[in-house]
N, C-alpha and C. Protein backbone atom coordinates (compact mmCIF):
# COMPACT_ATOMS: atom_id res chain seq x y z
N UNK A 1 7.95 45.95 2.08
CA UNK A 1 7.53 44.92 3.02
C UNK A 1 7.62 43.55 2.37
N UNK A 2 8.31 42.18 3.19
CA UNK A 2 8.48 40.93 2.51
C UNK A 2 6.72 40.77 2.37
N UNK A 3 6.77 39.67 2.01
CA UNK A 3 5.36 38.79 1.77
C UNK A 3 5.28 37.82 3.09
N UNK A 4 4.60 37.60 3.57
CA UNK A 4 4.32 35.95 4.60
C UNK A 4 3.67 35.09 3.58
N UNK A 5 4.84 34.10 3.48
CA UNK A 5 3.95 32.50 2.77
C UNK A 5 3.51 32.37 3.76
N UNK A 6 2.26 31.82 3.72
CA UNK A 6 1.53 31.17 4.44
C UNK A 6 1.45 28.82 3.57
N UNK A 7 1.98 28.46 5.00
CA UNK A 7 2.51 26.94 4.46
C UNK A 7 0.92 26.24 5.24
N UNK A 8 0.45 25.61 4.52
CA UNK A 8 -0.67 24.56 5.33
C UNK A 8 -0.61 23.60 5.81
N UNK A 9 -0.96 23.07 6.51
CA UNK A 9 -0.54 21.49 6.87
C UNK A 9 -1.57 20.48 6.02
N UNK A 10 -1.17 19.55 5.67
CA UNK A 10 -1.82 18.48 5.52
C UNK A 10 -2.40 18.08 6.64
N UNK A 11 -3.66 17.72 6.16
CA UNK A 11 -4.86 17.08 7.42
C UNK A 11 -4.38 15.43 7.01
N UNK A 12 -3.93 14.70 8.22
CA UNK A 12 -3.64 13.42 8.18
C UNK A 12 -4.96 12.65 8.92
N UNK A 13 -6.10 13.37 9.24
CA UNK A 13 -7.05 12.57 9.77
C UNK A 13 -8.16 13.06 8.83
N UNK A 14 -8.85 12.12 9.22
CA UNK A 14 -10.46 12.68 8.40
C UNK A 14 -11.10 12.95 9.79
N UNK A 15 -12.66 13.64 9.22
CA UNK A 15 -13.32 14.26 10.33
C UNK A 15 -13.61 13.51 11.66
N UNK A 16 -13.43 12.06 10.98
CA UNK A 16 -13.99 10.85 12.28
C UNK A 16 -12.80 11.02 13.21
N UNK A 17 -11.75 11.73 12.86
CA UNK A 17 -10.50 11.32 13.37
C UNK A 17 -9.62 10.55 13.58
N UNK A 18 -10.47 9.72 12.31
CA UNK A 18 -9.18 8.49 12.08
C UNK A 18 -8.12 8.65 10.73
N UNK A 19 -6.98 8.16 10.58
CA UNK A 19 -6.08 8.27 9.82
C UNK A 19 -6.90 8.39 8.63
N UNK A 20 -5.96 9.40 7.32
CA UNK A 20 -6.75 8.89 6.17
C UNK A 20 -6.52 8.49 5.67
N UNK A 21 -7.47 7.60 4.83
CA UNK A 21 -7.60 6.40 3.93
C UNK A 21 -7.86 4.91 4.93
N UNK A 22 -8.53 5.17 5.80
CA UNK A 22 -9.03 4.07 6.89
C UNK A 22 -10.30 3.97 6.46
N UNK A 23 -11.18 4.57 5.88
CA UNK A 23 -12.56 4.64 5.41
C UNK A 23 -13.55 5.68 6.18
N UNK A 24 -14.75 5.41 5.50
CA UNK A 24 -15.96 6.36 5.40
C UNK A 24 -16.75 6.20 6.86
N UNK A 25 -17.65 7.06 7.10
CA UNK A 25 -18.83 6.85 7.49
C UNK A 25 -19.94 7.69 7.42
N UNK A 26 -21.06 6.86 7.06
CA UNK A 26 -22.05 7.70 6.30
C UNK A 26 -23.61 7.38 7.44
N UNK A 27 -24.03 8.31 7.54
CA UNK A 27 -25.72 8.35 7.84
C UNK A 27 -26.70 8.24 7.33
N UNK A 28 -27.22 6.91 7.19
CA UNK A 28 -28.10 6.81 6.65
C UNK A 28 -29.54 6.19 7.01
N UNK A 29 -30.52 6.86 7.31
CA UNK A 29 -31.47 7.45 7.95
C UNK A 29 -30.70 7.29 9.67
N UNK A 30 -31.37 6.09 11.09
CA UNK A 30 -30.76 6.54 11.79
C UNK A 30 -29.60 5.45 11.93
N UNK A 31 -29.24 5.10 11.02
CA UNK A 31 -27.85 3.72 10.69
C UNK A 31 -26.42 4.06 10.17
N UNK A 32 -25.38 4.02 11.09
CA UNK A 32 -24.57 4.20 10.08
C UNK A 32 -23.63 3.15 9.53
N UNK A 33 -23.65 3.79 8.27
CA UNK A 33 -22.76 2.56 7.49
C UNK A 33 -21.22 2.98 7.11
N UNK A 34 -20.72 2.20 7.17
CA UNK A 34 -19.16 2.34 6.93
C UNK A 34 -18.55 2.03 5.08
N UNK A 35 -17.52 2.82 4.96
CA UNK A 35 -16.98 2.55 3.44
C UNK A 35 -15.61 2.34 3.85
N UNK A 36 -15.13 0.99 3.17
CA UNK A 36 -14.07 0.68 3.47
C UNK A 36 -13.16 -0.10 2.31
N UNK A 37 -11.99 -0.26 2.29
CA UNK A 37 -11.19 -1.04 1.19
C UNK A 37 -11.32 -2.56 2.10
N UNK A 38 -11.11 -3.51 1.51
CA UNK A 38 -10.96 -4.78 2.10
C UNK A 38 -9.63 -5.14 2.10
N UNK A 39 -9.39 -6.39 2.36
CA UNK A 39 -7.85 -6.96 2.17
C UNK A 39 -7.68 -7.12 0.47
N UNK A 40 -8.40 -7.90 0.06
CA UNK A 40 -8.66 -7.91 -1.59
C UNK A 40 -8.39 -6.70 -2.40
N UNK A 41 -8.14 -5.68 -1.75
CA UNK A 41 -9.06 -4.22 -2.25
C UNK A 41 -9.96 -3.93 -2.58
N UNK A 42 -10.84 -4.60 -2.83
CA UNK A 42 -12.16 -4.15 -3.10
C UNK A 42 -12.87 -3.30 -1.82
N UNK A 43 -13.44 -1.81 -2.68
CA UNK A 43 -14.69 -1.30 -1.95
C UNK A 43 -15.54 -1.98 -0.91
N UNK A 44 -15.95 -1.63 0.39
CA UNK A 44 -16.85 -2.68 0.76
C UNK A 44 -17.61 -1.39 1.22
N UNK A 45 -19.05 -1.65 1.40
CA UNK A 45 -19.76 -0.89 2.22
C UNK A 45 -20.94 -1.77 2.83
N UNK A 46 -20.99 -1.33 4.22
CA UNK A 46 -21.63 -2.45 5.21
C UNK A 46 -22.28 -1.36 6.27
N UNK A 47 -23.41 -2.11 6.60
CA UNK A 47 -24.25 -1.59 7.38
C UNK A 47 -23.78 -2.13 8.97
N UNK A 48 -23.58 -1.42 9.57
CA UNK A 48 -22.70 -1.11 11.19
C UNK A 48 -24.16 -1.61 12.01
N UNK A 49 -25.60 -1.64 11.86
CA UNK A 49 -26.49 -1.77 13.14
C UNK A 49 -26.25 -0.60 14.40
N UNK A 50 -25.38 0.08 13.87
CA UNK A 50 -24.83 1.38 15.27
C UNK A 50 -26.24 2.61 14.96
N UNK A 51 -26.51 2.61 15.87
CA UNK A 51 -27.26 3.91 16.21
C UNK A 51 -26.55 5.43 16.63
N UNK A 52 -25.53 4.84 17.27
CA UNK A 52 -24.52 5.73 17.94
C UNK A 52 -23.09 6.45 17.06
N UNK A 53 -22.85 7.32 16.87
CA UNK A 53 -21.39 7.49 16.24
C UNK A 53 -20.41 6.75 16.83
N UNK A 54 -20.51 7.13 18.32
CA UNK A 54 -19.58 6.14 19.09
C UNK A 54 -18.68 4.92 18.45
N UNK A 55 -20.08 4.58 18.60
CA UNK A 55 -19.99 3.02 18.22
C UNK A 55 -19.78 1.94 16.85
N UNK A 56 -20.18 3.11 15.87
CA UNK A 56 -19.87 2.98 14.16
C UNK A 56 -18.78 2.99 14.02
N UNK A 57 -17.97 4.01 15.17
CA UNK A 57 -16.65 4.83 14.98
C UNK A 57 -15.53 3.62 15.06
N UNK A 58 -15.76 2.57 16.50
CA UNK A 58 -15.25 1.73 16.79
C UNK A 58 -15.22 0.44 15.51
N UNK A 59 -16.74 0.66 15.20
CA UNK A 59 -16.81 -0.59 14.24
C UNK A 59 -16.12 -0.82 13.08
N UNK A 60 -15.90 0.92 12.72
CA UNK A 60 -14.61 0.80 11.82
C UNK A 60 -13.27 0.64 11.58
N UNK A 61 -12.97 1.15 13.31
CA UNK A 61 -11.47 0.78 13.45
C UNK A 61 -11.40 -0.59 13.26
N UNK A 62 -12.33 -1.32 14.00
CA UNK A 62 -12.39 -2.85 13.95
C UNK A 62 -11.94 -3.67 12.71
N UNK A 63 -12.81 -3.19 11.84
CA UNK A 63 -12.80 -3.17 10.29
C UNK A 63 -11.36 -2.85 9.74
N UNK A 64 -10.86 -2.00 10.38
CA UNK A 64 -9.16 -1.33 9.53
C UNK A 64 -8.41 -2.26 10.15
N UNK A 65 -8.02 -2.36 11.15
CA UNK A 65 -7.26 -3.36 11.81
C UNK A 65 -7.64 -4.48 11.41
N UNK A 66 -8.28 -5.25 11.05
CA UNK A 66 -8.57 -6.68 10.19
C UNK A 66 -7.75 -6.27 9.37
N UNK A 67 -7.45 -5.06 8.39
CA UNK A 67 -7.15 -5.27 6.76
C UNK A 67 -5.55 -4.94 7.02
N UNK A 68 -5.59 -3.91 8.53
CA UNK A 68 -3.81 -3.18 7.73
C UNK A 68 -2.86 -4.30 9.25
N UNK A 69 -3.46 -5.26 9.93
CA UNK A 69 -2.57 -5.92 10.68
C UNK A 69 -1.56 -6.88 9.98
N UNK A 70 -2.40 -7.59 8.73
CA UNK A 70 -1.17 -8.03 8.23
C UNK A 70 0.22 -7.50 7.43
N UNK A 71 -0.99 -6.33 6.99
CA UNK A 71 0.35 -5.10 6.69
C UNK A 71 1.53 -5.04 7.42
N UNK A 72 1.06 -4.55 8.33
CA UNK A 72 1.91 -3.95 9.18
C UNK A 72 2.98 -5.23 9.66
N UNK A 73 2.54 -6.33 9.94
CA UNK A 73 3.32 -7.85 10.01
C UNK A 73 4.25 -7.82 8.86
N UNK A 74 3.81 -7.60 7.92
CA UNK A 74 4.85 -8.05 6.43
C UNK A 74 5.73 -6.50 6.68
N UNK A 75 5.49 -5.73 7.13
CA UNK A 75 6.81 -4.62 7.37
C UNK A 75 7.90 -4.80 8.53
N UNK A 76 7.15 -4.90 9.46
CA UNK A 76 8.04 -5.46 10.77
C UNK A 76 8.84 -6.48 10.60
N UNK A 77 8.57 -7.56 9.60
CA UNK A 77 9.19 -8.75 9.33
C UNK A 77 10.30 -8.27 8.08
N UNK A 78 10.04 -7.25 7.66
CA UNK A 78 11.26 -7.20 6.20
C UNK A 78 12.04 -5.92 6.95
N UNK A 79 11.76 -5.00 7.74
CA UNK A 79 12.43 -4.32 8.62
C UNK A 79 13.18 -5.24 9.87
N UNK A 80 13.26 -6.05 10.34
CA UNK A 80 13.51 -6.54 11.21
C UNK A 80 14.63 -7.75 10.88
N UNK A 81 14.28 -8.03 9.11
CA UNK A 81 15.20 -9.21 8.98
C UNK A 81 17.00 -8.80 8.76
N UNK A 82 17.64 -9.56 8.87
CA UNK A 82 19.05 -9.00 8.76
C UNK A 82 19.90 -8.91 7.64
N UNK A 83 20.26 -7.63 7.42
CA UNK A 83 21.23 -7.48 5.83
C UNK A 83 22.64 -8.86 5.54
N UNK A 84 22.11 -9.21 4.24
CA UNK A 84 22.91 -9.82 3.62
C UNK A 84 24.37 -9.92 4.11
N UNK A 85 25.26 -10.83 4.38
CA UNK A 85 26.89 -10.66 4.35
C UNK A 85 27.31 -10.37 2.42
N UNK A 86 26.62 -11.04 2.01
CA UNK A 86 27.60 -10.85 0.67
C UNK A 86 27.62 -9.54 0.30
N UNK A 87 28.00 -8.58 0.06
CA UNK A 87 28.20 -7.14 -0.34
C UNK A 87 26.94 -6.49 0.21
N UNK A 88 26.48 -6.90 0.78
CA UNK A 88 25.12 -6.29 1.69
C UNK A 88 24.04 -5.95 0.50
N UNK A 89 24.21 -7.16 -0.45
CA UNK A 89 23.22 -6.94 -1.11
C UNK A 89 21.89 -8.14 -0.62
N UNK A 90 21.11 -7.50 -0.63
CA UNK A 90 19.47 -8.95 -0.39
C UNK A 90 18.77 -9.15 -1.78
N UNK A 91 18.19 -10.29 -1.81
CA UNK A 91 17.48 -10.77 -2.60
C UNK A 91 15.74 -10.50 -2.42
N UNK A 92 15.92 -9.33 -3.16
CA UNK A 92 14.05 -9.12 -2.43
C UNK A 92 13.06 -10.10 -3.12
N UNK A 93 13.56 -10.65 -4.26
CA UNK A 93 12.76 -11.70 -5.12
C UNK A 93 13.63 -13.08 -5.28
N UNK A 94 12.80 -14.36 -4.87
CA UNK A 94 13.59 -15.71 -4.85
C UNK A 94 14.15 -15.86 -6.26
N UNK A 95 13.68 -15.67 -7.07
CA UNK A 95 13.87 -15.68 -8.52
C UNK A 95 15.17 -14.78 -8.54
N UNK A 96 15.51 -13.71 -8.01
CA UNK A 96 16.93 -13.51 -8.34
C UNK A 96 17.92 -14.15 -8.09
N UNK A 97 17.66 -15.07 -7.41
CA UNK A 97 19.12 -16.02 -6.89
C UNK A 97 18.78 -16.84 -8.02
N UNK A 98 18.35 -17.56 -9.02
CA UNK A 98 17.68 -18.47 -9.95
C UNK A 98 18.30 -17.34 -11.13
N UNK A 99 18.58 -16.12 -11.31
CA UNK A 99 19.02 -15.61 -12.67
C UNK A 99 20.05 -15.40 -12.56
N UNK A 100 20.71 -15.59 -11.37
CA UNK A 100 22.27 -15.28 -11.48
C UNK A 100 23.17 -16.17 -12.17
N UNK A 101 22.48 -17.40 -12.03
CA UNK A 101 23.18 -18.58 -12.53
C UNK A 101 22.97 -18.96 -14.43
N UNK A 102 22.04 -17.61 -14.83
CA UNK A 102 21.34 -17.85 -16.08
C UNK A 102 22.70 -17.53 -17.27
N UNK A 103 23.07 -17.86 -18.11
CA UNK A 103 24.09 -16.73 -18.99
C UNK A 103 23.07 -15.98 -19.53
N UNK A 104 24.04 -14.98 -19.92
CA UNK A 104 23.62 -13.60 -21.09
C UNK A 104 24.04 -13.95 -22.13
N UNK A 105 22.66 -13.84 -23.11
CA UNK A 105 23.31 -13.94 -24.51
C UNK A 105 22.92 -12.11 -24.96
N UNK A 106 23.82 -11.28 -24.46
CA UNK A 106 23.11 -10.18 -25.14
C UNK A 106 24.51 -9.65 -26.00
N UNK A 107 25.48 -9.95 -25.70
CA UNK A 107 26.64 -9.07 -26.47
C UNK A 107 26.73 -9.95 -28.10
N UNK A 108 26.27 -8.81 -28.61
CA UNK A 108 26.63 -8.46 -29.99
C UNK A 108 25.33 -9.13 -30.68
N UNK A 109 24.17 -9.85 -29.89
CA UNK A 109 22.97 -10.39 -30.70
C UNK A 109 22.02 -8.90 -30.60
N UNK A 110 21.23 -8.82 -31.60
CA UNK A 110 20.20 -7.85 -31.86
C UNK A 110 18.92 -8.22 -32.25
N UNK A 111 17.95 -7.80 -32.07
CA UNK A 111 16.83 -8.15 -32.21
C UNK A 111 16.27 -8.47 -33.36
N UNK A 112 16.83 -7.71 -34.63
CA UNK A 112 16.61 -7.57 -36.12
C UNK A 112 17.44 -7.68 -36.60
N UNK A 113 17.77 -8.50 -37.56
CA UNK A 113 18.95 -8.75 -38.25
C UNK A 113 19.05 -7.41 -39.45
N UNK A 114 20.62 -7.73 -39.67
CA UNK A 114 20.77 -6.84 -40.87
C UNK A 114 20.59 -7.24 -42.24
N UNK A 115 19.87 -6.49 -43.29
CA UNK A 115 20.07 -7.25 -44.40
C UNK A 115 21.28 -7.27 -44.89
N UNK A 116 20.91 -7.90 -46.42
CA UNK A 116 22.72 -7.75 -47.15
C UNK A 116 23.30 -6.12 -47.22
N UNK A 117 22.20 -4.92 -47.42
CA UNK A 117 22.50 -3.64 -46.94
C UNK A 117 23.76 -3.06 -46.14
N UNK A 118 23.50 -4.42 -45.25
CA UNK A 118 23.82 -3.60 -44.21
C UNK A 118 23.27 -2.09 -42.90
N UNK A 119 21.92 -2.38 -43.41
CA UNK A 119 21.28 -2.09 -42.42
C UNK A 119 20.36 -2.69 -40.99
């Protein structure tokens, strides 16, 4: 008889049912408070005034959408912009157009000289 793998899925939500890595929510006595990353990244944890899950639930989406809208702006905008004509290469950093024009001094200089050795 073969074997059945058994394959799992990854859980892409947490229990609140929001995406994961959108943040926490915790009960504490009858308050709940939310755990969240900021735009900064920093940890934040904040007291919601929600009595309700409902309503904590919302307060956090609220909270995520503040942090991942500009995200999501800076993707739409580098997805959306149009490939290069020159060999369809882009400049993802301004500074690369600024080193093209730099020379190379690397052929035949070394970091350590040789002594009279010859090593």
């Amino acid at each position: 008889m073969k074997k059945q793998t058994v394959v799992k899925k990854k859980r892409i939500t947490e229990s609140t049912g929001m995406p994961k890595g959108i943040g926490l929510m915790r009960l504490r006595g009858r308050v709940y408070w939310i755990s969240y990353v900021d735009a900064e990244g920093k940890r934040r944890q904040i007291n919601t005034h929600c009595t309700e899950y409902d309503e904590a639930r919302r307060f956090l989406a609220r909270k995520a959408l503040e942090v991942l809208e500009p995200k999501v702006a800076l993707l739409r905008e580098i997805a959306d912009e149009p490939q290069a004509k020159a060999g369809g290469r882009t400049a993802a950093n301004p500074r690369d157009e600024q080193l093209d024009d730099v020379p190379r001094y690397r052929s035949g200089r070394r970091s350590v000289r040789k002594d009279s050795t010859g090593r």
